[in-house]
C-alpha atoms as a PDB file:
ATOM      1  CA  UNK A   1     -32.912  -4.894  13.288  1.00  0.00           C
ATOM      2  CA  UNK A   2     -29.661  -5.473  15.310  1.00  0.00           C
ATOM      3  CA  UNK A   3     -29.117  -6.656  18.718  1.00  0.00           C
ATOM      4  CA  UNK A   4     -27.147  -4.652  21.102  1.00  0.00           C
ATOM      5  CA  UNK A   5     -24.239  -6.686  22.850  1.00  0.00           C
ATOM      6  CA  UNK A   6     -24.204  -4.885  25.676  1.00  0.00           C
ATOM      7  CA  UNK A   7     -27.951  -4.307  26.280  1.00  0.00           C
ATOM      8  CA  UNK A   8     -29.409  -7.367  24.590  1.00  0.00           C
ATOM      9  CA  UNK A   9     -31.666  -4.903  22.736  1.00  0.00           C
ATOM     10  CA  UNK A  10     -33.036  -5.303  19.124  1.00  0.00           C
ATOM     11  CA  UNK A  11     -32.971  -2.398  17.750  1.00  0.00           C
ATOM     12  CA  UNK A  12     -33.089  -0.533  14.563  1.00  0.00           C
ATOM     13  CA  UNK A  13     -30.225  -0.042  12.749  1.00  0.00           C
ATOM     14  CA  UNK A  14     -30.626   4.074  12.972  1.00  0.00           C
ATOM     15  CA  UNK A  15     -29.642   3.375  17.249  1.00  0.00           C
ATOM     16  CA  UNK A  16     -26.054   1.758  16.108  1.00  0.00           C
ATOM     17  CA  UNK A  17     -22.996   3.552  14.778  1.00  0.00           C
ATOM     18  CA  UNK A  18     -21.544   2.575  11.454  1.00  0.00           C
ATOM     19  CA  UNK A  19     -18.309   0.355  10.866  1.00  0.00           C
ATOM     20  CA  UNK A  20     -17.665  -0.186   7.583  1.00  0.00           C
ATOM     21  CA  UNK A  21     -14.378  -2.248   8.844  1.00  0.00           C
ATOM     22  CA  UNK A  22     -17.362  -4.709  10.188  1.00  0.00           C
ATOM     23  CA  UNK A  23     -19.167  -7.709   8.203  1.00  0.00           C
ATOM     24  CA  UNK A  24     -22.466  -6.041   9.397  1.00  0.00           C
ATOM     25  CA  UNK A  25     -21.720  -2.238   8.589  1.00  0.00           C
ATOM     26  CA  UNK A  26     -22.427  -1.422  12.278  1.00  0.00           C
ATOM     27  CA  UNK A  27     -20.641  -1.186  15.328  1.00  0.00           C
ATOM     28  CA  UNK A  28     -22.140  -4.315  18.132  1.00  0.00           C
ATOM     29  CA  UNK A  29     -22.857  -2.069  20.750  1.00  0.00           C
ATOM     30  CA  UNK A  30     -25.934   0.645  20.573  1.00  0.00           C
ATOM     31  CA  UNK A  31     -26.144   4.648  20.791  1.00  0.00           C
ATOM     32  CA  UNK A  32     -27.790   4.322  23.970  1.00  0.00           C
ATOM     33  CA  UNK A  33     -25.025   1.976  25.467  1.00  0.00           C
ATOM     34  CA  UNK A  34     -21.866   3.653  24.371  1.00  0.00           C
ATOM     35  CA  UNK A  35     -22.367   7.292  23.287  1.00  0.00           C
ATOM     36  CA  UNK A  36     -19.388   8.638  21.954  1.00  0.00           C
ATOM     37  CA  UNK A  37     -18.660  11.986  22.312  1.00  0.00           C
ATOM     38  CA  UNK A  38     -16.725  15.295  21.557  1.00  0.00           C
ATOM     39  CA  UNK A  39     -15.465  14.829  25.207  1.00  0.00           C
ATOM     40  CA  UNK A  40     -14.309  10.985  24.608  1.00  0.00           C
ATOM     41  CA  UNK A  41     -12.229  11.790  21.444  1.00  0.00           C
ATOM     42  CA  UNK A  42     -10.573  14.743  23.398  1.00  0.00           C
ATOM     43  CA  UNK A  43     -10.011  12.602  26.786  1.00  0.00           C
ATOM     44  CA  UNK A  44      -8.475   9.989  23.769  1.00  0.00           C
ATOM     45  CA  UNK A  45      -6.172  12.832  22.576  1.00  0.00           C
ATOM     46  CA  UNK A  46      -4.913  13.920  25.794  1.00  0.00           C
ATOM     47  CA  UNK A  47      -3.833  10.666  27.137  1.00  0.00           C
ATOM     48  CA  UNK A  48      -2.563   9.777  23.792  1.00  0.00           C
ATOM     49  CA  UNK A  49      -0.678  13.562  24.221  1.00  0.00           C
ATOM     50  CA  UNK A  50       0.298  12.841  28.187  1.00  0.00           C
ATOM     51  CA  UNK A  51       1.328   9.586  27.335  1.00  0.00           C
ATOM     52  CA  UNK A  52       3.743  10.000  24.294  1.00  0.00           C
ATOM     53  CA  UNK A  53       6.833   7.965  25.144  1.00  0.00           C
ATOM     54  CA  UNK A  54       5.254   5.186  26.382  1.00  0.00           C
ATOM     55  CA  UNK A  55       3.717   5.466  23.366  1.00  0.00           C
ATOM     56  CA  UNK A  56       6.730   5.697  21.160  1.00  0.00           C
ATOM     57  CA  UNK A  57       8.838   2.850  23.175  1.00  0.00           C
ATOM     58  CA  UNK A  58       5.762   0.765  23.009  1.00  0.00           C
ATOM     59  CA  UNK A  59       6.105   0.988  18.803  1.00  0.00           C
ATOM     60  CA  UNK A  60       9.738   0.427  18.723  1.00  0.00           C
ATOM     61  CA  UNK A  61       9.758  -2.850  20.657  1.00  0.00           C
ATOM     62  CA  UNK A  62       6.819  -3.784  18.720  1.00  0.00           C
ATOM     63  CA  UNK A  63       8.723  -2.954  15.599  1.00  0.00           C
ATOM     64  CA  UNK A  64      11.975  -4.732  16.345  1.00  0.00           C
ATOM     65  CA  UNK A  65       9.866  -7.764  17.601  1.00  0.00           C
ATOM     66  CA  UNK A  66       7.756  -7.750  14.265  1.00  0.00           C
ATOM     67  CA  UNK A  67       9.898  -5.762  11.702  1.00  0.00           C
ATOM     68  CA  UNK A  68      10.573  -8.343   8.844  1.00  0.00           C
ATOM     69  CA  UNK A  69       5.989  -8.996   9.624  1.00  0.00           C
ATOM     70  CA  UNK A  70       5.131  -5.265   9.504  1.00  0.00           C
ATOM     71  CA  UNK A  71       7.715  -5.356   6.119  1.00  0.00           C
ATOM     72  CA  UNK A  72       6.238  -7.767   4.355  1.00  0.00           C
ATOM     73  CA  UNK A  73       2.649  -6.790   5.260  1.00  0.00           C
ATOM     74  CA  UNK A  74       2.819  -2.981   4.182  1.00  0.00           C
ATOM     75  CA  UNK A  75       4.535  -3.977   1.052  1.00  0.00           C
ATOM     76  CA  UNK A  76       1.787  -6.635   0.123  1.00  0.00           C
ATOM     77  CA  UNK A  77      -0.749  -3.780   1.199  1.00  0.00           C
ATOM     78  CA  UNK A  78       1.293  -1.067  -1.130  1.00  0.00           C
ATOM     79  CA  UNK A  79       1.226  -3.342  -3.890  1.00  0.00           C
ATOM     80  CA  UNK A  80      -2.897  -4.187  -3.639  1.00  0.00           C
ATOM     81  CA  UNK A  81      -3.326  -0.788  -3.358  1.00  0.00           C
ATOM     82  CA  UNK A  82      -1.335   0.287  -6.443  1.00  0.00           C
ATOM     83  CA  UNK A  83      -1.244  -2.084  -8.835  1.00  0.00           C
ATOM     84  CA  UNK A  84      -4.128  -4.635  -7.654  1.00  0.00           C
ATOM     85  CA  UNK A  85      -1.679  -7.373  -6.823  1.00  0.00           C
ATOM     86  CA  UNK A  86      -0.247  -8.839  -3.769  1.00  0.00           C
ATOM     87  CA  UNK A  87       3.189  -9.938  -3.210  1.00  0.00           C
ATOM     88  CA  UNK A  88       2.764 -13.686  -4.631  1.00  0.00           C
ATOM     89  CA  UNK A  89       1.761 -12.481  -7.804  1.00  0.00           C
ATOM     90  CA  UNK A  90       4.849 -10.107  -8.061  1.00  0.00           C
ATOM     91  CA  UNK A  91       7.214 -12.287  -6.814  1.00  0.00           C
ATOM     92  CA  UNK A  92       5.867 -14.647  -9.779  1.00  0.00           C
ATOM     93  CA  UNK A  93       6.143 -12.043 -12.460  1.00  0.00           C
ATOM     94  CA  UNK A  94       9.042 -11.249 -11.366  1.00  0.00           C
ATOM     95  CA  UNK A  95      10.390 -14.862 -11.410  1.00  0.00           C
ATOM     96  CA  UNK A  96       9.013 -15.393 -14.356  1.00  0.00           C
ATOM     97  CA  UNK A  97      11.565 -12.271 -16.394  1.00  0.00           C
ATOM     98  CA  UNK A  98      14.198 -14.238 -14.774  1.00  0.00           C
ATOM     99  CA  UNK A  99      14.597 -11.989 -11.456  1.00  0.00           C
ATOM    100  CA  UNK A 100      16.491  -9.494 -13.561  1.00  0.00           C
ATOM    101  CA  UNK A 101      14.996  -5.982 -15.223  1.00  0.00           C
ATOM    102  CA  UNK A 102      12.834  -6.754 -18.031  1.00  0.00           C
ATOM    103  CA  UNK A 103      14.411  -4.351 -20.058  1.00  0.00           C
ATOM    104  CA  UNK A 104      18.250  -4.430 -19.346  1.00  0.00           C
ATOM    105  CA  UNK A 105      18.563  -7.351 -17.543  1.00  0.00           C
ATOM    106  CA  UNK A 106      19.742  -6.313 -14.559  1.00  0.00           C
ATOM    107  CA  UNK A 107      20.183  -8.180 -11.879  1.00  0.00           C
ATOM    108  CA  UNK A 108      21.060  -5.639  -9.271  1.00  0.00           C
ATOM    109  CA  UNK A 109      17.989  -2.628  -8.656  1.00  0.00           C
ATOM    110  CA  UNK A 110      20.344  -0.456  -8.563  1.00  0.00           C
ATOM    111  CA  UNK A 111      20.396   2.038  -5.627  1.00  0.00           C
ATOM    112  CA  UNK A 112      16.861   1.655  -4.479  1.00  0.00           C
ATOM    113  CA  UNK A 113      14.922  -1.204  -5.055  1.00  0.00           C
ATOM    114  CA  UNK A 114      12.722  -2.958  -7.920  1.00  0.00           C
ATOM    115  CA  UNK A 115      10.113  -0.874  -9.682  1.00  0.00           C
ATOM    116  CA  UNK A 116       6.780  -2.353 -10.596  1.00  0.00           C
ATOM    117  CA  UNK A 117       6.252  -1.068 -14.344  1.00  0.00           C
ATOM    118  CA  UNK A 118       2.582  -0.729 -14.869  1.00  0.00           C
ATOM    119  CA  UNK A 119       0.075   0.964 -17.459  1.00  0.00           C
ATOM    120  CA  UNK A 120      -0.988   4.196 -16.764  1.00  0.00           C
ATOM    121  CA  UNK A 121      -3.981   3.851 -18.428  1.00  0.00           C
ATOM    122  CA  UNK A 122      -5.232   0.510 -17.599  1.00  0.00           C
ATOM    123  CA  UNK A 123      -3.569  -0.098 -14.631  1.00  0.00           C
ATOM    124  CA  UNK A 124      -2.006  -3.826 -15.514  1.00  0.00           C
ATOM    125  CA  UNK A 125       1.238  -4.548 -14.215  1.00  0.00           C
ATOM    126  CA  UNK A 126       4.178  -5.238 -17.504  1.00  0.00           C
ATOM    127  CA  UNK A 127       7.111  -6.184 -15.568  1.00  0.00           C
ATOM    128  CA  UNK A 128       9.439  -5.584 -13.058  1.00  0.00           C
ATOM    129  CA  UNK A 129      12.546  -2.639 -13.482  1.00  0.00           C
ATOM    130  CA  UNK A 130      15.336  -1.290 -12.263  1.00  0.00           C
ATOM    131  CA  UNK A 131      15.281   2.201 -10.758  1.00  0.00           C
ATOM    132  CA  UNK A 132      17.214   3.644 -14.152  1.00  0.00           C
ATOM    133  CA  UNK A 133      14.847   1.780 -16.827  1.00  0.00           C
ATOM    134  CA  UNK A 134      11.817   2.794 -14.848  1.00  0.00           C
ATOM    135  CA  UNK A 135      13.098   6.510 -14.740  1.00  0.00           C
ATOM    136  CA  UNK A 136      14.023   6.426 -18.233  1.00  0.00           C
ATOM    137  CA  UNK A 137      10.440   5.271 -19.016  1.00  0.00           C
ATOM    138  CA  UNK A 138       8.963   8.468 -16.616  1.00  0.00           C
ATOM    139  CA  UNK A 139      11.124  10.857 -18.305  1.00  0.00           C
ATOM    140  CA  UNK A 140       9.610   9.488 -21.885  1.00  0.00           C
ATOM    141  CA  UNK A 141       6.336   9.360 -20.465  1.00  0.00           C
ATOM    142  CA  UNK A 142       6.455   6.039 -22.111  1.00  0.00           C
ATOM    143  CA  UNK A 143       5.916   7.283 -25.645  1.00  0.00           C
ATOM    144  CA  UNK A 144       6.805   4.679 -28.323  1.00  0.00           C
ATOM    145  CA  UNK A 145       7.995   7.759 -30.894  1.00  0.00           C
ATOM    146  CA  UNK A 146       9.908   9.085 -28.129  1.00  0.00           C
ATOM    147  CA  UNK A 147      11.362   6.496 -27.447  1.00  0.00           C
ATOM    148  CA  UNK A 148      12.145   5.656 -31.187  1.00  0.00           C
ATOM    149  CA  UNK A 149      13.476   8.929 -31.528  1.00  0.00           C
ATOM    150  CA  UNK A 150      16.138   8.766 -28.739  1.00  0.00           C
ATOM    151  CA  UNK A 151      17.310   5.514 -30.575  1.00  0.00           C
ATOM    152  CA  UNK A 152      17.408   6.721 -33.468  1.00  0.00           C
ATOM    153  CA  UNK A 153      19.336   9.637 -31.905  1.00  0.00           C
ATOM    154  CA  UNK A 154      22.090   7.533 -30.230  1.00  0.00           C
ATOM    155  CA  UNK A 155      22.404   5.435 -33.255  1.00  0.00           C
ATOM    156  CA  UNK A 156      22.883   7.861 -35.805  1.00  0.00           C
ATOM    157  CA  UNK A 157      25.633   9.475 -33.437  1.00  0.00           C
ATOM    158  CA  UNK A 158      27.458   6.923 -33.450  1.00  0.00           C
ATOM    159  CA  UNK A 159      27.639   5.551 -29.490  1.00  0.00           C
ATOM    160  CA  UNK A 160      25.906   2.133 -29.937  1.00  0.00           C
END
């Protein structure tokens, strides 16, 4: 049984919508209080629609005013997401190798930035790369006799 903000009702939980974003699973207010309807979501659209560049300046001051926030928040997101770890635990690995490529050395990305080498299998993050060891690895599709191979290669020619 849940209690209806709006109402005061207790009710069962059948009369409330579900929120999943919500500690409870259900929204706070009941069916019977706020029914939401086909014509709400398109009254929703067509402001949203009528509206547009209010919209869009609205966003860009909120973006120059937050930027370097929104940055660091939808990289920490990216990275739980991905690889399971947030942005403190990357910046450690990563100052852990050093803050260079963990296979080159690198200290420079390259042109884009740092590439977070992971397991396809299992997941777990190995290191931190550049952009060309981290392509390199793709294009092997990080087999070890590959890999051996293409040294073996280069050695025997002669380059290293």
């Amino acid at each position: 049984m849940l209690t209806c903000k709006k109402c005061q009702r207790e009710l069962d939980e059948g009369f409330f919508r579900k929120d999943l974003r919500l500690r409870s699973g259900y929204r706070s207010t009941c069916k019977l209080c706020r029914p939401y309807t086909e014509h709400d979501r398109k009254t929703c659209k067509a402001y949203r629609i009528a509206h547009r560049e209010q919209g869009v300046m609205y966003m860009r001051t909120y973006r120059a005013r937050h930027g370097s926030k929104i940055k660091v928040r939808d990289r920490n997101t990216r990275l739980t997401t991905a690889y399971g770890i947030n942005l403190k635990e990357w910046e450690k690995i990563f100052e852990q190798q050093g803050r260079k490529c963990a296979i080159c050395g690198a200290t420079s990305p390259g042109k884009q930035n740092w590439r977070t080498d992971h397991n396809h299998v299992t997941g777990q993050v190995r290191g931190i790369l550049c952009n060309s060891c981290n392509t390199s690895l793709g294009l092997f599709d990080e087999d070890i006799q590959r890999i051996q191979c293409a040294i073996d290669y280069v050695t025997k020619q002669g380059v290293v």
